[in-house]
Each structure stands twice: as structure tokens, then as C-alpha cells.
C-alpha atoms as a PDB file:
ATOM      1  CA  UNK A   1     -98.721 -14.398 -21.920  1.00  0.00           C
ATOM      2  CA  UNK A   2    -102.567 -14.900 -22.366  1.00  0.00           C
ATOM      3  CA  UNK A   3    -105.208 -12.326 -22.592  1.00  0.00           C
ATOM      4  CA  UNK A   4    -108.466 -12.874 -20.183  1.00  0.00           C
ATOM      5  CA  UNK A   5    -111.800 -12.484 -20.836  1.00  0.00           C
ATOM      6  CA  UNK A   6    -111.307  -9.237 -18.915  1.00  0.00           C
ATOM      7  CA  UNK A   7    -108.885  -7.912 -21.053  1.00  0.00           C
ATOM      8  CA  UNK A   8    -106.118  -8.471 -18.210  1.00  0.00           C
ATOM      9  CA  UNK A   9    -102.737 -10.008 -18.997  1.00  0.00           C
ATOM     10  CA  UNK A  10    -101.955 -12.980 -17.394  1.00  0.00           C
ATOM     11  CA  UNK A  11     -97.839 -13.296 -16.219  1.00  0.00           C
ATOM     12  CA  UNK A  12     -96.477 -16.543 -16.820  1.00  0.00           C
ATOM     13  CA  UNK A  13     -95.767 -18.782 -13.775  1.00  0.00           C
ATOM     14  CA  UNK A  14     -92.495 -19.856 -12.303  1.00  0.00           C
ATOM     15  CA  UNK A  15     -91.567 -22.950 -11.188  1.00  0.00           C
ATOM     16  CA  UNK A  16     -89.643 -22.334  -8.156  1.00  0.00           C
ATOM     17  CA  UNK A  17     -88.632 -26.075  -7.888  1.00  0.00           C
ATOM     18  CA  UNK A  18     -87.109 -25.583 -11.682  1.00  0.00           C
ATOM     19  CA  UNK A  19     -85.587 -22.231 -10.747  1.00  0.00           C
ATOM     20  CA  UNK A  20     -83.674 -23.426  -7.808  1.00  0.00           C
ATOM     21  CA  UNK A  21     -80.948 -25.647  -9.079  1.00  0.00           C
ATOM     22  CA  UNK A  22     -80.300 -22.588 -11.645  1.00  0.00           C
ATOM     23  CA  UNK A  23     -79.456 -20.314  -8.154  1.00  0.00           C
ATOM     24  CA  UNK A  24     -77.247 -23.252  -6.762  1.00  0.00           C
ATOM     25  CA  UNK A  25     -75.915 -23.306 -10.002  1.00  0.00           C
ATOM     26  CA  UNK A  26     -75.221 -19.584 -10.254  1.00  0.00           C
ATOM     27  CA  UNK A  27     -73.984 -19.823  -6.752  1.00  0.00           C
ATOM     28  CA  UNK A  28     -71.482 -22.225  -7.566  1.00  0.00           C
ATOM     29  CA  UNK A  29     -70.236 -20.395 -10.347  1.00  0.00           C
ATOM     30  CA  UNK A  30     -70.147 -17.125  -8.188  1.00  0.00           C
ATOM     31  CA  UNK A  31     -66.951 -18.028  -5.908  1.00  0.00           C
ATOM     32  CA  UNK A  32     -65.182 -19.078  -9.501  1.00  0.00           C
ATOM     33  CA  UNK A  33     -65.572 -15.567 -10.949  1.00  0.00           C
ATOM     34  CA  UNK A  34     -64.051 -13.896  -7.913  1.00  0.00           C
ATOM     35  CA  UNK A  35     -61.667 -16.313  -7.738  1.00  0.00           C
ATOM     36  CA  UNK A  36     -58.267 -14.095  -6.555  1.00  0.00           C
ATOM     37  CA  UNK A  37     -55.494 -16.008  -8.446  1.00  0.00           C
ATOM     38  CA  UNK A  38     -55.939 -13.155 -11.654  1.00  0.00           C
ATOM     39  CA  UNK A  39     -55.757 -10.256  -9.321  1.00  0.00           C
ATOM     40  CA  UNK A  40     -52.434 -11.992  -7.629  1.00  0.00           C
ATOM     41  CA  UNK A  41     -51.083 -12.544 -11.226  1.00  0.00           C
ATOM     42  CA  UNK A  42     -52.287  -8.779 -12.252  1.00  0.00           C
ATOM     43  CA  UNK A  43     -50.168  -7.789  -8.910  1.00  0.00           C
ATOM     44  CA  UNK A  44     -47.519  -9.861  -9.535  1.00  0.00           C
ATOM     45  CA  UNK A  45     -47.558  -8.246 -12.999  1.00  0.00           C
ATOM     46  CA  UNK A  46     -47.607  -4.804 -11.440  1.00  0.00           C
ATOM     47  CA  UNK A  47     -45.117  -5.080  -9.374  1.00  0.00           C
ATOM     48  CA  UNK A  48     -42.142  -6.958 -12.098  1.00  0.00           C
ATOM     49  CA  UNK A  49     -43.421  -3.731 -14.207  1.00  0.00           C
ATOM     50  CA  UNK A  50     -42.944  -1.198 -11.577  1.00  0.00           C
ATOM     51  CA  UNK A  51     -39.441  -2.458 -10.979  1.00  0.00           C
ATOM     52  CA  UNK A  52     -38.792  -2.254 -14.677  1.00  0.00           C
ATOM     53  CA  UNK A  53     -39.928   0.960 -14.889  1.00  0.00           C
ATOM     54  CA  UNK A  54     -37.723   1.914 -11.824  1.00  0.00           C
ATOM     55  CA  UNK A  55     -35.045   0.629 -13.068  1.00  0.00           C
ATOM     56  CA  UNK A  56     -35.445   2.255 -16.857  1.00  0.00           C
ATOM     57  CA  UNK A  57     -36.033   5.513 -15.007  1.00  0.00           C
ATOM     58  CA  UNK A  58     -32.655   5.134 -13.040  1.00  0.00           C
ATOM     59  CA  UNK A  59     -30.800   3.953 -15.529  1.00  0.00           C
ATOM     60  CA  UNK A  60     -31.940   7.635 -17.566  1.00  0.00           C
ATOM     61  CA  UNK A  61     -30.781   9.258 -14.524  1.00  0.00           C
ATOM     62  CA  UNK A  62     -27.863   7.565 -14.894  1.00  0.00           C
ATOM     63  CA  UNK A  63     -27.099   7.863 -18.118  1.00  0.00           C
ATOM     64  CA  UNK A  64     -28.212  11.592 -18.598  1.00  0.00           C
ATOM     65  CA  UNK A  65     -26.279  12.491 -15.569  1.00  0.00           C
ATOM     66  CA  UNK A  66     -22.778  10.687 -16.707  1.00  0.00           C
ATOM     67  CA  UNK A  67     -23.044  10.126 -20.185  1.00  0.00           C
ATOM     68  CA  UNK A  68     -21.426   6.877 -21.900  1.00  0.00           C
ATOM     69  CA  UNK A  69     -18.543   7.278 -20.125  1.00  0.00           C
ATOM     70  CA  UNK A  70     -20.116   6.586 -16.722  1.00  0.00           C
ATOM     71  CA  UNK A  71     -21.428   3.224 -18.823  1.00  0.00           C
ATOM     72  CA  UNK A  72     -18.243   2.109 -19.889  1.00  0.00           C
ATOM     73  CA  UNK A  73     -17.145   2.337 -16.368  1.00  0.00           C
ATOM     74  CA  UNK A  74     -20.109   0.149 -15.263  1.00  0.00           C
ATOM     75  CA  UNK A  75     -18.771  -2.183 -18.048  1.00  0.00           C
ATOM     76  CA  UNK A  76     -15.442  -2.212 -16.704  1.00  0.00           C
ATOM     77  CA  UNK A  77     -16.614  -3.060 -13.204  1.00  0.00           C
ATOM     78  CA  UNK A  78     -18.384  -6.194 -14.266  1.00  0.00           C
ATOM     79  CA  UNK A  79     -15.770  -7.511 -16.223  1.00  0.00           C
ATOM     80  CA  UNK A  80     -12.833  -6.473 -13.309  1.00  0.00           C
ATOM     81  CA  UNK A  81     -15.349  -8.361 -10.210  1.00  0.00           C
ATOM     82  CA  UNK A  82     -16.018 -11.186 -12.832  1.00  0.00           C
ATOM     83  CA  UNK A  83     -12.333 -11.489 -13.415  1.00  0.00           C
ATOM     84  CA  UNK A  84     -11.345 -11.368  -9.929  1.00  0.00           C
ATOM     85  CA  UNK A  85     -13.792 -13.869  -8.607  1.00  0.00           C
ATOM     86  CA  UNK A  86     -12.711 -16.384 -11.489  1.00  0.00           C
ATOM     87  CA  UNK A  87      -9.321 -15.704 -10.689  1.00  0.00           C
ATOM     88  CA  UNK A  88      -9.528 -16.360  -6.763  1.00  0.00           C
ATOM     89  CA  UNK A  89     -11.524 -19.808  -7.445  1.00  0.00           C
ATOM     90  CA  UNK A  90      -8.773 -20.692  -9.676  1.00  0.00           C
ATOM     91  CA  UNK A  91      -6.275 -19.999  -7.176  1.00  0.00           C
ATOM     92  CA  UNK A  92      -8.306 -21.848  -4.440  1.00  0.00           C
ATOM     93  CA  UNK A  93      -8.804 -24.898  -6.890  1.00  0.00           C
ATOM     94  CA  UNK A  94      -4.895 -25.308  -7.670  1.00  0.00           C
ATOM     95  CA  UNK A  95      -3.867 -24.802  -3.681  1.00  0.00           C
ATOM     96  CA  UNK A  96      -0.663 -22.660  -5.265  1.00  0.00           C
ATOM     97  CA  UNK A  97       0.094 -21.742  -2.044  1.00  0.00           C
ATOM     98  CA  UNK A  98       0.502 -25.192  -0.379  1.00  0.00           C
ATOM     99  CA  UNK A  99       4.022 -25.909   0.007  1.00  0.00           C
ATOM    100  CA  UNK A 100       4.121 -29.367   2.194  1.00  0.00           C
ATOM    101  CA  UNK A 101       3.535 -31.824  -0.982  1.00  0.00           C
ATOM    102  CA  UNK A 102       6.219 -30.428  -2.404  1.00  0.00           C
ATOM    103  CA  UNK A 103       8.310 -30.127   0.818  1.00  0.00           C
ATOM    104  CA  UNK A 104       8.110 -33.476   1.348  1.00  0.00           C
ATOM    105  CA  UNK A 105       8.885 -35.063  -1.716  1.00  0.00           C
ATOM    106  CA  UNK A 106      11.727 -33.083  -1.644  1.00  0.00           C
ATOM    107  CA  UNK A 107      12.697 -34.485   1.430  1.00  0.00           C
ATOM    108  CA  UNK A 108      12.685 -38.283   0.112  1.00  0.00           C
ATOM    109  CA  UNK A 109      14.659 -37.340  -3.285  1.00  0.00           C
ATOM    110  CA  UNK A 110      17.267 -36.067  -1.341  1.00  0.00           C
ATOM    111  CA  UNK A 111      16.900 -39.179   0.762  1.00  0.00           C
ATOM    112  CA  UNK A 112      17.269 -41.381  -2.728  1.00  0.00           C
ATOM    113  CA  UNK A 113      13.697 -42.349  -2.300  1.00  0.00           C
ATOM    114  CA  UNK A 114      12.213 -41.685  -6.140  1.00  0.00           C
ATOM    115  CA  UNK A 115       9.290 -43.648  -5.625  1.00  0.00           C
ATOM    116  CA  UNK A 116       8.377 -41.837  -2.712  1.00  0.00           C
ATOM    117  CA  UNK A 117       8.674 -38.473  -3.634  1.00  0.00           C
ATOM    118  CA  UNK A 118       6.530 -39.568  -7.007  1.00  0.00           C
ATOM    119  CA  UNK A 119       3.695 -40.820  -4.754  1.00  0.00           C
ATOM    120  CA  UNK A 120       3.813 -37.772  -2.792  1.00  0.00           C
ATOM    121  CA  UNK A 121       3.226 -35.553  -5.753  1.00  0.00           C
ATOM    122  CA  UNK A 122       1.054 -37.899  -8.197  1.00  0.00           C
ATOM    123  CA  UNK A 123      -2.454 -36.254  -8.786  1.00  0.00           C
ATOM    124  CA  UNK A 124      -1.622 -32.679  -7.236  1.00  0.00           C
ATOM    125  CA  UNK A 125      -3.153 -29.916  -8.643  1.00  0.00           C
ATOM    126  CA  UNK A 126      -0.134 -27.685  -7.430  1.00  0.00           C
ATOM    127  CA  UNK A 127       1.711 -26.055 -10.772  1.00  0.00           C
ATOM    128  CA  UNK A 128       5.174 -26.639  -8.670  1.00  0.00           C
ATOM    129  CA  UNK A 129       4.139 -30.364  -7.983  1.00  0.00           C
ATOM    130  CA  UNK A 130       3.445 -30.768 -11.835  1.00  0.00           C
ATOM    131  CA  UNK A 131       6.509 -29.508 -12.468  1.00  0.00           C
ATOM    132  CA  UNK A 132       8.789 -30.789  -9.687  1.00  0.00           C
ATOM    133  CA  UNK A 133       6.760 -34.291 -10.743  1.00  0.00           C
ATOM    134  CA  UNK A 134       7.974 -33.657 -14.406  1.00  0.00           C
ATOM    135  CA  UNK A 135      11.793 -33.758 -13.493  1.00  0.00           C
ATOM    136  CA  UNK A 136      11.533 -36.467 -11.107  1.00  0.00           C
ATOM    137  CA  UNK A 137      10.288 -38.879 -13.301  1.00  0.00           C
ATOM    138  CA  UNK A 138      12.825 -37.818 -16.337  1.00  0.00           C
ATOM    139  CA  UNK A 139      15.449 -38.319 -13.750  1.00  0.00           C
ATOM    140  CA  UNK A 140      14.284 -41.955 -13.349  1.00  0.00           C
ATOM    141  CA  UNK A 141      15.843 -42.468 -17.157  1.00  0.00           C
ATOM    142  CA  UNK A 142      19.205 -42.525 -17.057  1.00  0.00           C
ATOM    143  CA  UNK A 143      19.664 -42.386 -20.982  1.00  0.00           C
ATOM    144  CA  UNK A 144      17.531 -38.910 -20.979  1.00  0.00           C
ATOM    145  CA  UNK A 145      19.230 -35.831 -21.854  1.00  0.00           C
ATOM    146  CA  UNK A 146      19.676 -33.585 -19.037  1.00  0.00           C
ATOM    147  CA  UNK A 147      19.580 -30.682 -21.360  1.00  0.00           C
ATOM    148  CA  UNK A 148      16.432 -31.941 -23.136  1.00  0.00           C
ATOM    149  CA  UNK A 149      14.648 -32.541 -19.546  1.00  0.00           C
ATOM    150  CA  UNK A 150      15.493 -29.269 -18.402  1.00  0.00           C
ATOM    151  CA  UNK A 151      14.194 -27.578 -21.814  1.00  0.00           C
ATOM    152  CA  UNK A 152      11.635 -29.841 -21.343  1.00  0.00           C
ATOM    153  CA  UNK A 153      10.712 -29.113 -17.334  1.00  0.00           C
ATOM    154  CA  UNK A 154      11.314 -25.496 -18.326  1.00  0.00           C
ATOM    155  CA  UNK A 155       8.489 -25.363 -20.844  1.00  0.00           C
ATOM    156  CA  UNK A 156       5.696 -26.794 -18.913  1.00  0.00           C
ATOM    157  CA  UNK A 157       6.742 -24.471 -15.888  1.00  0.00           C
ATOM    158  CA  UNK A 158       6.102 -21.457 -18.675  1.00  0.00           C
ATOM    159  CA  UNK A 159       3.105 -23.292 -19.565  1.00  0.00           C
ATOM    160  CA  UNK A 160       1.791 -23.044 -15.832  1.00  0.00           C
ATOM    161  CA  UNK A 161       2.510 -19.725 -15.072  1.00  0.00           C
ATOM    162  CA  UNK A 162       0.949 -18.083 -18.551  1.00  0.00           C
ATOM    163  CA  UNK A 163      -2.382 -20.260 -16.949  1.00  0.00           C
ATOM    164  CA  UNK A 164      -2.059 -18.245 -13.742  1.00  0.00           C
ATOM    165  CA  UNK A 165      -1.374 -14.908 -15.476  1.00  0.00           C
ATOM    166  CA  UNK A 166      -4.655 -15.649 -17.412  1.00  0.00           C
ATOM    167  CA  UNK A 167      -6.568 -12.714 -17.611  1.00  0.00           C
ATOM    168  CA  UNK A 168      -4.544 -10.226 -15.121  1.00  0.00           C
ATOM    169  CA  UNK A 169      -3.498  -8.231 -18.211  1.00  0.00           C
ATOM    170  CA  UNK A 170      -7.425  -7.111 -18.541  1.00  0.00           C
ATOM    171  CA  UNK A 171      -6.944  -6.067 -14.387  1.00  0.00           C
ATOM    172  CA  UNK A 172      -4.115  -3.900 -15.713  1.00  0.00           C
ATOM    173  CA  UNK A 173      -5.974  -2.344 -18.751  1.00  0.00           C
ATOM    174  CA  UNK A 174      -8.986  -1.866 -16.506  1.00  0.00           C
ATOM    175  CA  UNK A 175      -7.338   0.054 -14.025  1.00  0.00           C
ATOM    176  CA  UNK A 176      -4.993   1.854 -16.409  1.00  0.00           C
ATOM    177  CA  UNK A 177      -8.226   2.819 -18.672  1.00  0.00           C
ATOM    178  CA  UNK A 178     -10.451   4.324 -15.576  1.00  0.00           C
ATOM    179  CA  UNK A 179      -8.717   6.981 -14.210  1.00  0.00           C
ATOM    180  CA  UNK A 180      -8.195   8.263 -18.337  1.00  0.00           C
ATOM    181  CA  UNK A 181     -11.977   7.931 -18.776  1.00  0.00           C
ATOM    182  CA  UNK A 182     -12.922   9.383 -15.961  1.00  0.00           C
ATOM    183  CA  UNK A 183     -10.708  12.180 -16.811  1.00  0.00           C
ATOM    184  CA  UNK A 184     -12.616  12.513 -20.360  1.00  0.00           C
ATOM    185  CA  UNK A 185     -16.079  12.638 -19.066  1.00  0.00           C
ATOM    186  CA  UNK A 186     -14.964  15.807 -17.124  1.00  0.00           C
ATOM    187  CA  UNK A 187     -13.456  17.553 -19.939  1.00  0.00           C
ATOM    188  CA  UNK A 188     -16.434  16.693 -21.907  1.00  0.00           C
ATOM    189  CA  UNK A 189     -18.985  17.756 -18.698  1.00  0.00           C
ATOM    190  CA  UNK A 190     -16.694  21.164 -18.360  1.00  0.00           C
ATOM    191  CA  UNK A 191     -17.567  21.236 -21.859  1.00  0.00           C
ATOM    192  CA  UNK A 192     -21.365  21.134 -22.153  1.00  0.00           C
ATOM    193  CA  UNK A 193     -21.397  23.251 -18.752  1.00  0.00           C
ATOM    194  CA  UNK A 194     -19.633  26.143 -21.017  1.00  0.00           C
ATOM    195  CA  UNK A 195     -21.491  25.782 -23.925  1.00  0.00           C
ATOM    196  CA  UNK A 196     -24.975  25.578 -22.365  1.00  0.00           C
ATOM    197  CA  UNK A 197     -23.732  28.754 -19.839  1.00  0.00           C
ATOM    198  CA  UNK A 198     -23.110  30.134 -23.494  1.00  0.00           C
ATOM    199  CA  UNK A 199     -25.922  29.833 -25.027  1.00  0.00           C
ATOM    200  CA  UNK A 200     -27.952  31.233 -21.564  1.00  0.00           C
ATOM    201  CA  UNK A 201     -26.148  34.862 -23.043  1.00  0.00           C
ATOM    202  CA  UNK A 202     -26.972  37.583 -20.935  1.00  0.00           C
ATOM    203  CA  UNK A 203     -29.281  35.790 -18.553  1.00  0.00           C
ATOM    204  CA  UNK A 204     -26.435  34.039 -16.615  1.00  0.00           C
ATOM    205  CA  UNK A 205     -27.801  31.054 -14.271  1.00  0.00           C
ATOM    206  CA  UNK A 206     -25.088  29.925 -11.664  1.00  0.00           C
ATOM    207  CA  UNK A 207     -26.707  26.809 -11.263  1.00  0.00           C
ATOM    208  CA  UNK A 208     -26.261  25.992 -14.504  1.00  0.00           C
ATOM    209  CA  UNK A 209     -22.354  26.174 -14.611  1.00  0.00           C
ATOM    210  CA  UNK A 210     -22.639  24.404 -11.082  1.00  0.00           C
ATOM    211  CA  UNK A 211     -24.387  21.867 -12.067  1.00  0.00           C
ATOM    212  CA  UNK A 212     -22.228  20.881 -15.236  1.00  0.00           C
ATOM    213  CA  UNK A 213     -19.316  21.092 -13.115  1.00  0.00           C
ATOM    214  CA  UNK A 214     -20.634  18.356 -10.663  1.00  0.00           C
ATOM    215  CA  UNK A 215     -21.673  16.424 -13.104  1.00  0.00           C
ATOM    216  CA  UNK A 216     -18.579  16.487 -15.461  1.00  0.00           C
ATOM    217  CA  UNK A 217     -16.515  15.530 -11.609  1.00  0.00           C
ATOM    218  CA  UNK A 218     -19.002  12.467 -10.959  1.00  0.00           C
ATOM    219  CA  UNK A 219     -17.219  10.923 -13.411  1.00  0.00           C
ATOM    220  CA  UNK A 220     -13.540  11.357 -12.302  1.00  0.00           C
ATOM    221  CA  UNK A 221     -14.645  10.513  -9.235  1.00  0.00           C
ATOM    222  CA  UNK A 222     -16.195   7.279 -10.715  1.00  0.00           C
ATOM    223  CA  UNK A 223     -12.865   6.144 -12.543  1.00  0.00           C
ATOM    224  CA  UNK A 224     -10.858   6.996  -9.522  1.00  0.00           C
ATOM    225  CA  UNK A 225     -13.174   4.740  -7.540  1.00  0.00           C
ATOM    226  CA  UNK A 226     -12.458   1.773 -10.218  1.00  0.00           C
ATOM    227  CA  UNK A 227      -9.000   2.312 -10.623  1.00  0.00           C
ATOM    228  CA  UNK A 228      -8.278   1.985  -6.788  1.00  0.00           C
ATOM    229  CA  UNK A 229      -9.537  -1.373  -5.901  1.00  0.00           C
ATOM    230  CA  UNK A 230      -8.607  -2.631  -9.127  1.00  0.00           C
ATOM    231  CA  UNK A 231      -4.998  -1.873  -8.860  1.00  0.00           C
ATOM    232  CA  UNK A 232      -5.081  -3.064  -4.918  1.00  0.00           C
ATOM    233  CA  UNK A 233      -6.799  -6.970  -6.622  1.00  0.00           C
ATOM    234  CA  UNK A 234      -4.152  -7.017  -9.960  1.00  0.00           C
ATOM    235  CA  UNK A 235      -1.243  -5.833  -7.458  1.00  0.00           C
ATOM    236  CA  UNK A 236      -2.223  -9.004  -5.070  1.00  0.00           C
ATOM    237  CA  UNK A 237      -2.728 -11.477  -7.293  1.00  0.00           C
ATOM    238  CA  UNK A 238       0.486 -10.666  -9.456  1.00  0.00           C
ATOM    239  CA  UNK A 239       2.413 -11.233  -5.988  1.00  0.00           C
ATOM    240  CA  UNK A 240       0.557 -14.806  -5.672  1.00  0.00           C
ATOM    241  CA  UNK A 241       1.660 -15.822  -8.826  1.00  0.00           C
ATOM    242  CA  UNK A 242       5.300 -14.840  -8.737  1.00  0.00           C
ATOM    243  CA  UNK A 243       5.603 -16.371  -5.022  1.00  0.00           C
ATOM    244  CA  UNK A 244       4.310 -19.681  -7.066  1.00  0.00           C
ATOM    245  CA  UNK A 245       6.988 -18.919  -9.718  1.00  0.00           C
ATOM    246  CA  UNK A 246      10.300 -18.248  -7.123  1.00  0.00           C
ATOM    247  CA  UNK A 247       9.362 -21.772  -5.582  1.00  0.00           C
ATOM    248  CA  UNK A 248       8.916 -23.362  -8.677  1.00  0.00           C
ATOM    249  CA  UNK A 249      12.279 -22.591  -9.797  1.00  0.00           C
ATOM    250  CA  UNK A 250      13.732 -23.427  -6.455  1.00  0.00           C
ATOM    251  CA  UNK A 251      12.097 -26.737  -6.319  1.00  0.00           C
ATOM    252  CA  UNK A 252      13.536 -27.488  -9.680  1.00  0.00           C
ATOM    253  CA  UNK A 253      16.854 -26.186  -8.845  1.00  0.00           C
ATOM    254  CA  UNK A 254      16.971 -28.553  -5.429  1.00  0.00           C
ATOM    255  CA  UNK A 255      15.868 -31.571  -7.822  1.00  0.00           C
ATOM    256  CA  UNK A 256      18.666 -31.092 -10.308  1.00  0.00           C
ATOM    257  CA  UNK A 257      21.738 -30.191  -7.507  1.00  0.00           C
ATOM    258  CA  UNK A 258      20.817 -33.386  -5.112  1.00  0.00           C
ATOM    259  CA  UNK A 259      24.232 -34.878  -6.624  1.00  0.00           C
ATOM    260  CA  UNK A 260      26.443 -31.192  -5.750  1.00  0.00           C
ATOM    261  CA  UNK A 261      24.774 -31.430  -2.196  1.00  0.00           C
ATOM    262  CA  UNK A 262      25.951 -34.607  -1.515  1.00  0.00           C
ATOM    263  CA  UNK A 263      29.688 -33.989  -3.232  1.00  0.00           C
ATOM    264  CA  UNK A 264      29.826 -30.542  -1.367  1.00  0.00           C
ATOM    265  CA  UNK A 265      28.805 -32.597   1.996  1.00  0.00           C
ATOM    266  CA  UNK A 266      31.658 -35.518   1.370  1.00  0.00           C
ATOM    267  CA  UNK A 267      34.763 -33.788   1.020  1.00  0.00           C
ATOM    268  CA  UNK A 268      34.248 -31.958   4.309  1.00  0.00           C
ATOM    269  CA  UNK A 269      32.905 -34.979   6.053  1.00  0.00           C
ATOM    270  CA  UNK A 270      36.254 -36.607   5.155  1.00  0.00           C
ATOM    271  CA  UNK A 271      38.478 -33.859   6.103  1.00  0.00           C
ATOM    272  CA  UNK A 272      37.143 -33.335   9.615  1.00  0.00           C
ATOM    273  CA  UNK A 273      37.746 -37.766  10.150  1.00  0.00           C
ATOM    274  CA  UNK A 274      41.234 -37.127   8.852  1.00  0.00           C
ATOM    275  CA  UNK A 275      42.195 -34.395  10.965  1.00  0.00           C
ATOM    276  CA  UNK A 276      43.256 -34.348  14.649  1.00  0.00           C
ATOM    277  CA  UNK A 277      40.961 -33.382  17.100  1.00  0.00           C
ATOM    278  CA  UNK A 278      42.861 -30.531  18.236  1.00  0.00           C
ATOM    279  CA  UNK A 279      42.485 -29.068  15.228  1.00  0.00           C
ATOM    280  CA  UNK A 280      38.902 -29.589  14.781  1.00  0.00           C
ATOM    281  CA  UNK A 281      38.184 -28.062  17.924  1.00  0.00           C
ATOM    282  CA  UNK A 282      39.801 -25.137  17.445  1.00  0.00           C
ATOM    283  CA  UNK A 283      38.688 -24.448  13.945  1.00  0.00           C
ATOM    284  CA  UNK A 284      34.870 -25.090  13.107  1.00  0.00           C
ATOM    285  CA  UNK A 285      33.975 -26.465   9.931  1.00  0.00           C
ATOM    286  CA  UNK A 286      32.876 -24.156   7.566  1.00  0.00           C
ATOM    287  CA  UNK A 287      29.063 -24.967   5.949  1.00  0.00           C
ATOM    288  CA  UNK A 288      29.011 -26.423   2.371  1.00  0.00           C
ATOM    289  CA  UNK A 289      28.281 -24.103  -0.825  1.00  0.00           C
ATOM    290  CA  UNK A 290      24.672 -25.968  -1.297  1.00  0.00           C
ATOM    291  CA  UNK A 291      23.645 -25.126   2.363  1.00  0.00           C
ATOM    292  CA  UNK A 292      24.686 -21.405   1.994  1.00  0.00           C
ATOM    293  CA  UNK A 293      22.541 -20.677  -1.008  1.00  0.00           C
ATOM    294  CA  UNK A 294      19.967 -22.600   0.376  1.00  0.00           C
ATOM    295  CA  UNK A 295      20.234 -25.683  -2.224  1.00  0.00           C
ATOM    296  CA  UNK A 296      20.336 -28.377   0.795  1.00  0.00           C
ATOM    297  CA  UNK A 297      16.993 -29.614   2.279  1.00  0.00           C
END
């Protein structure tokens, strides 16, 4: 500023042409600071926070209301769905309850066709076409212990069946355990109730007995829940497996008796050429031993 002659102060002039690429510029800039990505990533922020405060907050509830025994149920849910779901994708990936490989192959051995029933069964995931695989091609060497291929066949069909039991002994504990649990966290709920209606004295609350009492059942009612599915899942796929383990042992037992099929078959075939035909119409021929307990194909 400059001071007149007349003692008035002179204001400095502005430029407007300099000033107005400053206001563009400012009004550029403008747009930028209210840009809304920070307030989206604020409200993004907001909400994962609110959930993981709802979720803290429940699991308080949850906790308070049921204790750690209502949290070692959780536990045992997790681990019995896991379980179950690994279990049934197992099951699904080994086809255990496909029978017509085996059925087939079958079929040729008792036809003398080796080579066919190996090419039927060669790269099945089936346990009983690993095993019934396993004895067909130790028959194909005559100088091969019987005894030491059925020790042998005998092992690996142990070997499959331990892989499908996998993990079904945790089913059992689980559903043995929940029920007992359940049972604890009411004696311990029936517990508290009692000693809190104790220390009320004089000034008995009803509610607070009632509410101890519902709370200490929650949890029974929580193991019971468990232990029901649990035992309906273990029951079911315990059945699977030994259905895969009765034909196992009858597809073994077919592939060892071909030989006492055909000599049971013989004998009769002979007789009934032999004999007149009055007599073989008035008596029928009575089935071989292999075809009564089911040993024929």
C-alpha cells in the first residue's frame, strides 16, 4: 500500500487476467477434494466393522448364555459336517457302489477269459476291482502260492477298507460326546441358577431360577440336536462301507472257486448223458453246491 498526498491509503490492484487461471485452477482442484471414493472406502469400512461388531456381540450372547460347553459343541459340529462332506466326496470319487466292472470281469474269468476280465478292471478306482484285479493277475502265475496270494489279496482288501473307515471313528466320538456334554452344561446351569437364587437370600426373584433353568436346558437341547444327525450320517456311511466289504469278499471268493464250479457242474452233466431218459424225466437234477451258495456266476 501507498500513502497519498491526502493522507488516504491506496489498495493494491488486481489483475483479474492473473487471478483467473488461479479460479480455473481452484476449480479444477475442487471436484478432486470431493471426490467420493474415501467416503465409499469409509462406508465400506463401516459396514466390515459393524458386522464385526455384530458378530463379537453375538458371539457374547452366545457364550454368556451357554458357557464353553455350548462352544465345544460348535467345535464338534464343524469337525462332524467337515468330516461328512470329505467322507461323501471320497465315496463319490471311488464309485464303491458300482458293481458292473466287477460283474463283468467276473463273467469272462469264469468264461477262461483272463485277459478280459484284467482289461475290464485295469485303472478302476473301485476298492473291490483293486482287489478282485490283485487275484486275477496272481492267478496268471502258476508257480505262485495260493496261500501267499490269498494272504496277499487279503491284506490289501484290509488295506482298502481301513481307507474307507477313515475318520468314522471321530463320527462315533462326536455323537457319543454330545449328548454327555450337553448333559454337563445343565448340571452346571442348574448349578449357577441355585447358587445365584442363593445368594438373592430373602429377596427371592423367580425369574432368576427360571432363567438359569432355561439356560442350563439350551444346552442339552444343543447336544441332543448334534448327537441326532450325527448318529443318522456315521450309521449310513458304516452301512456303505460294509456293503463294499460283503462284495469284496464275495468277489474274491467267486475268483478263487471258478475250478469247484466247474467240477461241481461236470459230474452232474455226465450223470444226466448216462442215464435213461425215463429216469431223467421223472427225477430232476438237483442244482450244484456252487450255485446254491451263490458261488456260480
Amino acid at each position: 500500500m501507498t500513502a497519498s498526498a491526502t493522507g488516504i491509503t491506496e489498495m493494491p490492484t488486481t489483475d483479474i487476467g492473473a487471478t483467473a487461471p488461479a479460479q480455473q485452477a481452484a476449480a479444477a482442484i475442487a471436484p478432486t477434494a470431493a471426490d467420493p471414493t474415501p467416503s465409499t472406502l469409509d462406508d465400506g469400512t463401516g459396514l466390515w466393522g459393524t458386522a464385526l461388531d455384530l458378530f463379537q456381540d453375538r458371539f457374547a450372547v452366545f457364550s454368556d448364555v451357554g458357557g464353553p460347553v455350548l462352544m465345544i459343541l460348535a467345535l464338534f459340529s464343524v469337525v462332524a459336517a467337515a468330516i461328512v462332506l470329505v467322507k461323501l466326496w471320497q465315496f463319490a470319487r471311488l464309485r464303491i457302489d458300482a458293481r458292473t466292472p466287477v460283474d463283468e470281469a467276473l463273467r469272462l474269468w469264469s468264461r477262461g477269459d483272463i485277459h478280459g476280465a484284467l482289461h475290464r478292471l485295469e485303472e478302476r478306482p473301485q476298492p473291490v476291482a483293486r482287489v478282485v484285479h490283485l487275484a486275477l493277475t496272481g492267478l496268471r502265475h502258476p508257480g505262485l502260492d495260493p496261500a501267499i496270494l490269498r494272504e496277499e489279496v487279503a491284506r490289501v482288501a484290509t488295506l482298502q477298507l481301513e481307507q474307507l473307515r477313515s475318520h468314522l471313528r471321530a463320527l462315533e466320538i462326536i455323537a457319543t460326546l454330545s449328548p454327555l456334554l450337553g448333559l454337563l452344561g445343565t448340571v452346571l446351569g442348574m448349578i449357577e441358577a441355585f447358587r445365584q437364587l442363593e445368594q438373592a437370600g430373602t429377596q427371592v426373584d423367580p425369574s432368576i431360577l427360571s432363567g438359569g433353568i432355561w439356560q442350563a436346558l439350551l444346552t442339552t437341547a444343543a447336544g441332543l440336536s448334534l448327537a441326532i444327525p450325527v448318529v443318522l450320517a456315521h450309521t449310513w456311511l458304516e452301512r456303505r462301507v460294509e456293503r463294499c466289504s460283503h462284495r469284496m469278499e464275495d468277489a474274491v471268493t467267486r475268483v478263487f472257486t471258478r475250478d469247484l464250479a466247474g467240477a461241481e457242474t461236470e459230474p452232474l452233466n455226465r450223470k444226466s448223458e448216462s442215464g435213461s431218459g425215463s429216469e431223467s424225466a421223472a427225477a430232476p437234477r438237483a442244482p450244484s453246491f456252487a450255485t446254491e451258495v451263490g458261488y456260480a456266476s
